[in-house]
PDB file of N, CA and C in Angstrom:
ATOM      1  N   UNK A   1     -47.533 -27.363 -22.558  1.00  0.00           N
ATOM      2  CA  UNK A   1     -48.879 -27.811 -22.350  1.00  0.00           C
ATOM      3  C   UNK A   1     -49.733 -27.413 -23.536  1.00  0.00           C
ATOM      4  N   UNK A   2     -50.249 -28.424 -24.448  1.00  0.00           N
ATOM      5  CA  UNK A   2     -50.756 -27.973 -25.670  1.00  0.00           C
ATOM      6  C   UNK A   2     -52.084 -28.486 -25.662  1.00  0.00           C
ATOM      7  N   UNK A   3     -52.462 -29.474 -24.721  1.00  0.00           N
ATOM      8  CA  UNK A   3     -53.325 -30.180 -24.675  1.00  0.00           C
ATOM      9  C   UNK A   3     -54.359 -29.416 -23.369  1.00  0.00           C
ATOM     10  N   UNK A   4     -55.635 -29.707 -23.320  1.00  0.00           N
ATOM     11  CA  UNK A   4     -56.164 -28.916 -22.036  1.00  0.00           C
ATOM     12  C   UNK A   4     -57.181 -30.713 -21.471  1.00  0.00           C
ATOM     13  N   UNK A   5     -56.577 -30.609 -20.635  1.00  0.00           N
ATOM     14  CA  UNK A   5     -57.111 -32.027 -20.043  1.00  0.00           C
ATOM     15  C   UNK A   5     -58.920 -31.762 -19.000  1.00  0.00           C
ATOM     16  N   UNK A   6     -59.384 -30.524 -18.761  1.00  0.00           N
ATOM     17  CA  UNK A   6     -60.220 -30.020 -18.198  1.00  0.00           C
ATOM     18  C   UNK A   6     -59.868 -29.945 -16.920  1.00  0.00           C
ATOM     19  N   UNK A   7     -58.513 -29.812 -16.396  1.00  0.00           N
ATOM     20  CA  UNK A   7     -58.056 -29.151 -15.048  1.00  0.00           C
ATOM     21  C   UNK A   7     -56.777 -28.466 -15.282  1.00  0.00           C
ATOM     22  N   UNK A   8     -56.111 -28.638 -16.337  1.00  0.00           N
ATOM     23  CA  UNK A   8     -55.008 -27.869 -16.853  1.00  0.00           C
ATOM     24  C   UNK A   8     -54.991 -26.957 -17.594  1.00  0.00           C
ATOM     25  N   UNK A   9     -54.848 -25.468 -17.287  1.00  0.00           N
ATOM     26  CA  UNK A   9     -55.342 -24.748 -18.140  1.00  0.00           C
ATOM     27  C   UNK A   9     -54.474 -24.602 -19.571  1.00  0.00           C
ATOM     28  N   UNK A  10     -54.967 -24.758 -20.741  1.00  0.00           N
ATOM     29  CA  UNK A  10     -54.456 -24.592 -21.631  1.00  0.00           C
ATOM     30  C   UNK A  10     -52.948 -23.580 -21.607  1.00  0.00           C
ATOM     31  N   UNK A  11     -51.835 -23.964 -22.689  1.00  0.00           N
ATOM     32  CA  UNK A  11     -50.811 -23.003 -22.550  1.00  0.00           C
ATOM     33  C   UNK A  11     -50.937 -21.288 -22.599  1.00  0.00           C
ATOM     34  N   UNK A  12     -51.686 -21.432 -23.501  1.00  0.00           N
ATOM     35  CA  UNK A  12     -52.391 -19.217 -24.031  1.00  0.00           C
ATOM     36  C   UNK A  12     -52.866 -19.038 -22.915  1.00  0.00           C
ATOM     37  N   UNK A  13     -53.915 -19.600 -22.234  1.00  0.00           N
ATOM     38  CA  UNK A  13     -54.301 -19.102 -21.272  1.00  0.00           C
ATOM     39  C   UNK A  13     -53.251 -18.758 -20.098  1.00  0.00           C
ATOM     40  N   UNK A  14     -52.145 -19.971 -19.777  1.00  0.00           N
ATOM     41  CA  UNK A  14     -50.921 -19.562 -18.777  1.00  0.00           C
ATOM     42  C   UNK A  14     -50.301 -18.670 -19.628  1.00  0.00           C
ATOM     43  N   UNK A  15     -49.877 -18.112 -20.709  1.00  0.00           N
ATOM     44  CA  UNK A  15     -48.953 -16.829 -21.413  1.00  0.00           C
ATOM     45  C   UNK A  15     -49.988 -15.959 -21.211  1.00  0.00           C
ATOM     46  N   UNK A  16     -50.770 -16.044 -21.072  1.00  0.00           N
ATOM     47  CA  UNK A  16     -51.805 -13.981 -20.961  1.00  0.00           C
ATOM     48  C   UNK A  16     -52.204 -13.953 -19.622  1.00  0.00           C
ATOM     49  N   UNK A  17     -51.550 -15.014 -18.770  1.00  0.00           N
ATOM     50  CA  UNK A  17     -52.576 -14.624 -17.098  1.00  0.00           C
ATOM     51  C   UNK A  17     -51.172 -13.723 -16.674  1.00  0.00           C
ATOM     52  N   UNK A  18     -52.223 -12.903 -15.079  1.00  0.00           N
ATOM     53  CA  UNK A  18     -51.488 -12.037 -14.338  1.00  0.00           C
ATOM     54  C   UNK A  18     -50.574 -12.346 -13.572  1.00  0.00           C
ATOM     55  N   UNK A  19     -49.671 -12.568 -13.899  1.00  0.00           N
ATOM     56  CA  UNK A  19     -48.437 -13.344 -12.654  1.00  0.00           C
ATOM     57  C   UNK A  19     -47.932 -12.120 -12.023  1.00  0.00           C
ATOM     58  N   UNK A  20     -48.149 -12.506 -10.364  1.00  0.00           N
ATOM     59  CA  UNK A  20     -47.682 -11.614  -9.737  1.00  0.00           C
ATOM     60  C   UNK A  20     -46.657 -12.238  -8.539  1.00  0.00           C
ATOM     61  N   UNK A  21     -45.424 -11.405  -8.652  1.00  0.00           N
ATOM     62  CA  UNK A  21     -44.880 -11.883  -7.260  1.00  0.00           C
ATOM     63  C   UNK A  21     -44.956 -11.873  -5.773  1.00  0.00           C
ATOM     64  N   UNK A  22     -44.650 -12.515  -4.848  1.00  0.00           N
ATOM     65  CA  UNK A  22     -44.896 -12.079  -3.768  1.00  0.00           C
ATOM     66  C   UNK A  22     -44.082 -10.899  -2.835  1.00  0.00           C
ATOM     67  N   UNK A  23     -44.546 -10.003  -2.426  1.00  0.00           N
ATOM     68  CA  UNK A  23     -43.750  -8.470  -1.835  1.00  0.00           C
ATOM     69  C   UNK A  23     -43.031  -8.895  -1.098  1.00  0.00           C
ATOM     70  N   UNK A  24     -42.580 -10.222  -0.556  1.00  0.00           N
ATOM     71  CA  UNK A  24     -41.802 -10.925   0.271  1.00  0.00           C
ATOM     72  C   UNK A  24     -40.869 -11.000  -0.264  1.00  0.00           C
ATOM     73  N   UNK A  25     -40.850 -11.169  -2.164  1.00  0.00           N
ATOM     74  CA  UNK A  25     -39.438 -11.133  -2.783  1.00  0.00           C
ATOM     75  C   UNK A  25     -38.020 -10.662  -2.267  1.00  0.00           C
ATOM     76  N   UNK A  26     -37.025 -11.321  -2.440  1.00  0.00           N
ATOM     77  CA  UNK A  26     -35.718 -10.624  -2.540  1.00  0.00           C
ATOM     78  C   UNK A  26     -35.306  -9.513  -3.651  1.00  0.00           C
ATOM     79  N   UNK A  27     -35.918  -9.483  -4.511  1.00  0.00           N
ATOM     80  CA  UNK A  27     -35.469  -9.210  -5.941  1.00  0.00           C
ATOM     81  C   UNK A  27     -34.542  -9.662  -6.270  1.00  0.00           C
ATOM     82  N   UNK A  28     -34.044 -10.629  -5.661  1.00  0.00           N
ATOM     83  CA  UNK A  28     -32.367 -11.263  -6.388  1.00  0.00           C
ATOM     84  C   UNK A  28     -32.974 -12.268  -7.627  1.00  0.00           C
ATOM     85  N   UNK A  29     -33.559 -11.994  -8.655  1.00  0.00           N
ATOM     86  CA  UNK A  29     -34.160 -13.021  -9.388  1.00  0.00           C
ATOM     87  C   UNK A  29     -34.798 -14.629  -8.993  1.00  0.00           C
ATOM     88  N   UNK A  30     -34.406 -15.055  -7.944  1.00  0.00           N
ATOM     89  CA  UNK A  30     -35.416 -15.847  -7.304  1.00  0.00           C
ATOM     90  C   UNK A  30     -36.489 -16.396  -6.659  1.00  0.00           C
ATOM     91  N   UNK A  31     -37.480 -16.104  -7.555  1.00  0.00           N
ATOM     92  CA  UNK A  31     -38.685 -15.847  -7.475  1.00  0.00           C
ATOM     93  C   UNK A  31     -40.095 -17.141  -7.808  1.00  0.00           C
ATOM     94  N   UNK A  32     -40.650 -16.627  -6.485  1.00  0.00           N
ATOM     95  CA  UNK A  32     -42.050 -17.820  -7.482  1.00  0.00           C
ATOM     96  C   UNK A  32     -42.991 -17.013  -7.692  1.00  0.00           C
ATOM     97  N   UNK A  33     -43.627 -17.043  -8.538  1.00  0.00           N
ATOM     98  CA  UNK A  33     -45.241 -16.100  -9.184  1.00  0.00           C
ATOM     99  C   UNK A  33     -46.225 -17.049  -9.442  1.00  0.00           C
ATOM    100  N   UNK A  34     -47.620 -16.285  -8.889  1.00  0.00           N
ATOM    101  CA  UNK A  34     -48.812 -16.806  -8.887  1.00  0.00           C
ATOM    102  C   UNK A  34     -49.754 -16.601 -10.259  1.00  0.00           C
ATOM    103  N   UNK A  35     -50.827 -17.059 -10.618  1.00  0.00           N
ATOM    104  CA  UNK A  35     -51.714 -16.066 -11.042  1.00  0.00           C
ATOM    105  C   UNK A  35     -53.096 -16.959 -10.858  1.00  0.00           C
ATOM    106  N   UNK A  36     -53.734 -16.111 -11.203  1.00  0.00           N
ATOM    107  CA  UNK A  36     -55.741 -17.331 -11.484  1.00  0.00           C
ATOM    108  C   UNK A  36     -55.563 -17.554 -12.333  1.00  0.00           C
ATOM    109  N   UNK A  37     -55.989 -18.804 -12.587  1.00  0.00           N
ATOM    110  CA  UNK A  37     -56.413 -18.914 -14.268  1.00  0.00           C
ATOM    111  C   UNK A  37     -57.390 -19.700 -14.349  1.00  0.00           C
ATOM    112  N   UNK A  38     -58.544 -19.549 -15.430  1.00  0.00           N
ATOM    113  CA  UNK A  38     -59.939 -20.481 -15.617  1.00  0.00           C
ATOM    114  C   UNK A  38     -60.329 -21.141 -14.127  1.00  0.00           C
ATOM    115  N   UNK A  39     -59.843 -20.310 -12.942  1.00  0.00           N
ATOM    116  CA  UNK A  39     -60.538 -20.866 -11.348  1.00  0.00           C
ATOM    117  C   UNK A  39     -59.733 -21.686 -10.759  1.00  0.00           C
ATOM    118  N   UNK A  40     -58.640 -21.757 -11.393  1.00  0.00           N
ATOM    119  CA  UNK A  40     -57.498 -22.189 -10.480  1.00  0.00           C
ATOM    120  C   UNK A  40     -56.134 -21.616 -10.316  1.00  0.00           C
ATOM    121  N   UNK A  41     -55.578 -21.871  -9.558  1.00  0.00           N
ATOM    122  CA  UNK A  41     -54.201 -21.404  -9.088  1.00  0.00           C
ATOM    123  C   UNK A  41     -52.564 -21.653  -9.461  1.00  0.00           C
ATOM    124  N   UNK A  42     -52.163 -21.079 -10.632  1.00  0.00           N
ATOM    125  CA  UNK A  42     -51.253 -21.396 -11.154  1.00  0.00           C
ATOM    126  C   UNK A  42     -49.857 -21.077 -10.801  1.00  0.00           C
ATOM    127  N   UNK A  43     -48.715 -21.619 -10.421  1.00  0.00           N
ATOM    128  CA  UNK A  43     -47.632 -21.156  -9.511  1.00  0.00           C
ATOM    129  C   UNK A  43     -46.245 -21.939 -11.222  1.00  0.00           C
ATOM    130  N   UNK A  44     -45.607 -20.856 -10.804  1.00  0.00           N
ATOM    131  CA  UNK A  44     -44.113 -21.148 -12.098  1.00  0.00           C
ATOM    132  C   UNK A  44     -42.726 -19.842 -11.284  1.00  0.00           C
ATOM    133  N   UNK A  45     -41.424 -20.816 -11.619  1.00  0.00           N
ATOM    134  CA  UNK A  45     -40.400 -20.308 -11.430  1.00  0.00           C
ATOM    135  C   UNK A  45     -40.479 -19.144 -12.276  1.00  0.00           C
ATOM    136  N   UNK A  46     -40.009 -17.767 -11.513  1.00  0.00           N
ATOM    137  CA  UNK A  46     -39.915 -16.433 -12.720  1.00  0.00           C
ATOM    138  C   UNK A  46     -38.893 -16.501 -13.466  1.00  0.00           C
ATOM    139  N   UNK A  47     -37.668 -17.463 -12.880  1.00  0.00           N
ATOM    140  CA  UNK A  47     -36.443 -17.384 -14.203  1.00  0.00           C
ATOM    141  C   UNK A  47     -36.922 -18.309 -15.367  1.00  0.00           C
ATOM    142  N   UNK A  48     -38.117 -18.656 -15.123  1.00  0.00           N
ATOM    143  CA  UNK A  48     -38.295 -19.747 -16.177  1.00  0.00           C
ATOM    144  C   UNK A  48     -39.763 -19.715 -16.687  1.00  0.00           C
ATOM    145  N   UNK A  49     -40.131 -18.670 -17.181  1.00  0.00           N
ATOM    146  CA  UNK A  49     -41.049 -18.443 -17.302  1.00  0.00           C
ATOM    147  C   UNK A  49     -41.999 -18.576 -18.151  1.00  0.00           C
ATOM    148  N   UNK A  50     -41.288 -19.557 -19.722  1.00  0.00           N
ATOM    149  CA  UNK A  50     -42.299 -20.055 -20.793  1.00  0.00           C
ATOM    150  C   UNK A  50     -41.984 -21.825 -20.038  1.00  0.00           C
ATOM    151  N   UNK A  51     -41.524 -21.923 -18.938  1.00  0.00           N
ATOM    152  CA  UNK A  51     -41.394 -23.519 -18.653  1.00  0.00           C
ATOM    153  C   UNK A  51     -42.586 -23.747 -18.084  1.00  0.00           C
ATOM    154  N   UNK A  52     -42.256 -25.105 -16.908  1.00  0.00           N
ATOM    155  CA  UNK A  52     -43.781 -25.455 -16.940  1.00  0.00           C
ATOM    156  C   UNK A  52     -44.291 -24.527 -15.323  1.00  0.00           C
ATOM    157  N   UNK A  53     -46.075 -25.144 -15.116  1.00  0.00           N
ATOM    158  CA  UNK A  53     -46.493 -24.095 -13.935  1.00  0.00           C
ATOM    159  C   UNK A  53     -47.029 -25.577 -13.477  1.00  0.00           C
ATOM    160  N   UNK A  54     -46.767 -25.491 -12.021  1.00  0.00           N
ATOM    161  CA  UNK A  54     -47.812 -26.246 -10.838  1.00  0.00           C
ATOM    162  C   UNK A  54     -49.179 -25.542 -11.228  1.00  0.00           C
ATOM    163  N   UNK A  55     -50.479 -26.258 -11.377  1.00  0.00           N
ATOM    164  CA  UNK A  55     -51.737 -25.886 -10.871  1.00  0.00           C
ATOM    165  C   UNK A  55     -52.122 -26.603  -9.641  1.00  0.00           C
ATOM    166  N   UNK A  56     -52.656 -25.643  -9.209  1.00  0.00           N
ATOM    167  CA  UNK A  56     -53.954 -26.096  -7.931  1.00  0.00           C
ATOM    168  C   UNK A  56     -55.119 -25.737  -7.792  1.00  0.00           C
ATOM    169  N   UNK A  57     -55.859 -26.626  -6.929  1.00  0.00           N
ATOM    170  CA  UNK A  57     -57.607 -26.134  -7.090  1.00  0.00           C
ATOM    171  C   UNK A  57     -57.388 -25.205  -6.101  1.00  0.00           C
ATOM    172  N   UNK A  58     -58.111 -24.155  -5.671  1.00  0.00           N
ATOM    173  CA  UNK A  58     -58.080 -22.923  -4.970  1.00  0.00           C
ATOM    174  C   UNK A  58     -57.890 -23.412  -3.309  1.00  0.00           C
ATOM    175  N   UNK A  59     -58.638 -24.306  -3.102  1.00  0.00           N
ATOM    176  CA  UNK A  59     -58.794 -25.237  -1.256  1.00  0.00           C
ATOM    177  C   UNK A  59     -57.188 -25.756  -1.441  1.00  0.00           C
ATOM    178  N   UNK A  60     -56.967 -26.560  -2.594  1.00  0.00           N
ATOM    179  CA  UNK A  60     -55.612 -26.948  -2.398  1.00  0.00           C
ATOM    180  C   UNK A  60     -54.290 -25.799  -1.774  1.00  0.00           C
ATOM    181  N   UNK A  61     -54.829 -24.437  -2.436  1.00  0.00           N
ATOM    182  CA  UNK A  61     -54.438 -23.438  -2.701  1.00  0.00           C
ATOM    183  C   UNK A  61     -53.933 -22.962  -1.058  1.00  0.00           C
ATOM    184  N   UNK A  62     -55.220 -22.478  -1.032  1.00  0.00           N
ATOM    185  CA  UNK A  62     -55.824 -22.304   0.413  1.00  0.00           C
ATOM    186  C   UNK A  62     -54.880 -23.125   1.808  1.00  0.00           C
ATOM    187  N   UNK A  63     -54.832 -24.099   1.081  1.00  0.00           N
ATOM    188  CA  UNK A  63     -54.535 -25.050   2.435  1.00  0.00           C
ATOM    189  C   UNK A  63     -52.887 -25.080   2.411  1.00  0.00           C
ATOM    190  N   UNK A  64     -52.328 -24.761   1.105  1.00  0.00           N
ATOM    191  CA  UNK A  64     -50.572 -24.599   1.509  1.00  0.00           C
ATOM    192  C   UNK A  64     -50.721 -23.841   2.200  1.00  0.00           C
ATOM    193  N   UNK A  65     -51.151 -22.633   1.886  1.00  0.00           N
ATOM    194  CA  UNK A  65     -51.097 -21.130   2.452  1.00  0.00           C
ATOM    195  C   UNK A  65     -50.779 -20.855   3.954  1.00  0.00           C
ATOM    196  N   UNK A  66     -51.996 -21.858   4.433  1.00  0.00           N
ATOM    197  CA  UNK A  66     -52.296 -21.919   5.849  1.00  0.00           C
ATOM    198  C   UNK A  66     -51.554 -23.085   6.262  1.00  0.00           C
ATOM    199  N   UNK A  67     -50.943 -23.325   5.875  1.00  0.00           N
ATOM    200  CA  UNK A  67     -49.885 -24.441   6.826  1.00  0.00           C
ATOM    201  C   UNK A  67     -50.936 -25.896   6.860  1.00  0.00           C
ATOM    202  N   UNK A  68     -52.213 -25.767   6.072  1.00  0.00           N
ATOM    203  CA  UNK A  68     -52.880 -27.225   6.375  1.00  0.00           C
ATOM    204  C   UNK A  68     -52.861 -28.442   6.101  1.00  0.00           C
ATOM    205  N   UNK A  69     -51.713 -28.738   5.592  1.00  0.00           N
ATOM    206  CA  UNK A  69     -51.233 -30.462   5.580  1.00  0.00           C
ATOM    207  C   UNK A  69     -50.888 -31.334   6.638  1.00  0.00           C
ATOM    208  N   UNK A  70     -51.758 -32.256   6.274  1.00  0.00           N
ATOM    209  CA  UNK A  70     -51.957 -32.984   7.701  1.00  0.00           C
ATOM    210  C   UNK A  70     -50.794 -34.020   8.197  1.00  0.00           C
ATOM    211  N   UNK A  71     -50.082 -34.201   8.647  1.00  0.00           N
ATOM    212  CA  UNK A  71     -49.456 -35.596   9.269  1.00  0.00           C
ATOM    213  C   UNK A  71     -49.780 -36.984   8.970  1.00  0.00           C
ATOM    214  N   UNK A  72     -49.214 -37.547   7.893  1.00  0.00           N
ATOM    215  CA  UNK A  72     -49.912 -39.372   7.975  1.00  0.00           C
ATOM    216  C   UNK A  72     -49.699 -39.917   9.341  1.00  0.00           C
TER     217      UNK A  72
END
């Protein structure tokens, strides 16, 4: 990601954010990590970690979390 489209946070900004895992981990290296970045919610595989990251807006965020996807 080299480009910043004004919802994607630039690449530097995803290499210096706080990725943290969830304490739910296995530690068997299969892992997903979060972090904030510029007000949104950035999610990337930990074995793969200069690859790419899902963003989400924080409600988007919010609403996996809580099971809130609705049924068509």
């Amino acid at each position: 990601m080299s480009a910043h489209d004004g919802r994607t946070p630039a690449r530097a900004a995803l290499d210096g954010a706080d990725w943290r895992r969830s304490s739910r981990s296995s530690g068997n290296g299969a892992c997903v990590e979060v972090a904030a970045v510029a007000g949104l919610v950035a999610v990337r595989d930990s074995k793969v970690a200069q690859g790419p990251a899902l963003v989400f807006a924080p409600h988007e965020w919010r609403a996996f979390l809580g099971g809130g996807l609705r049924r068509c």
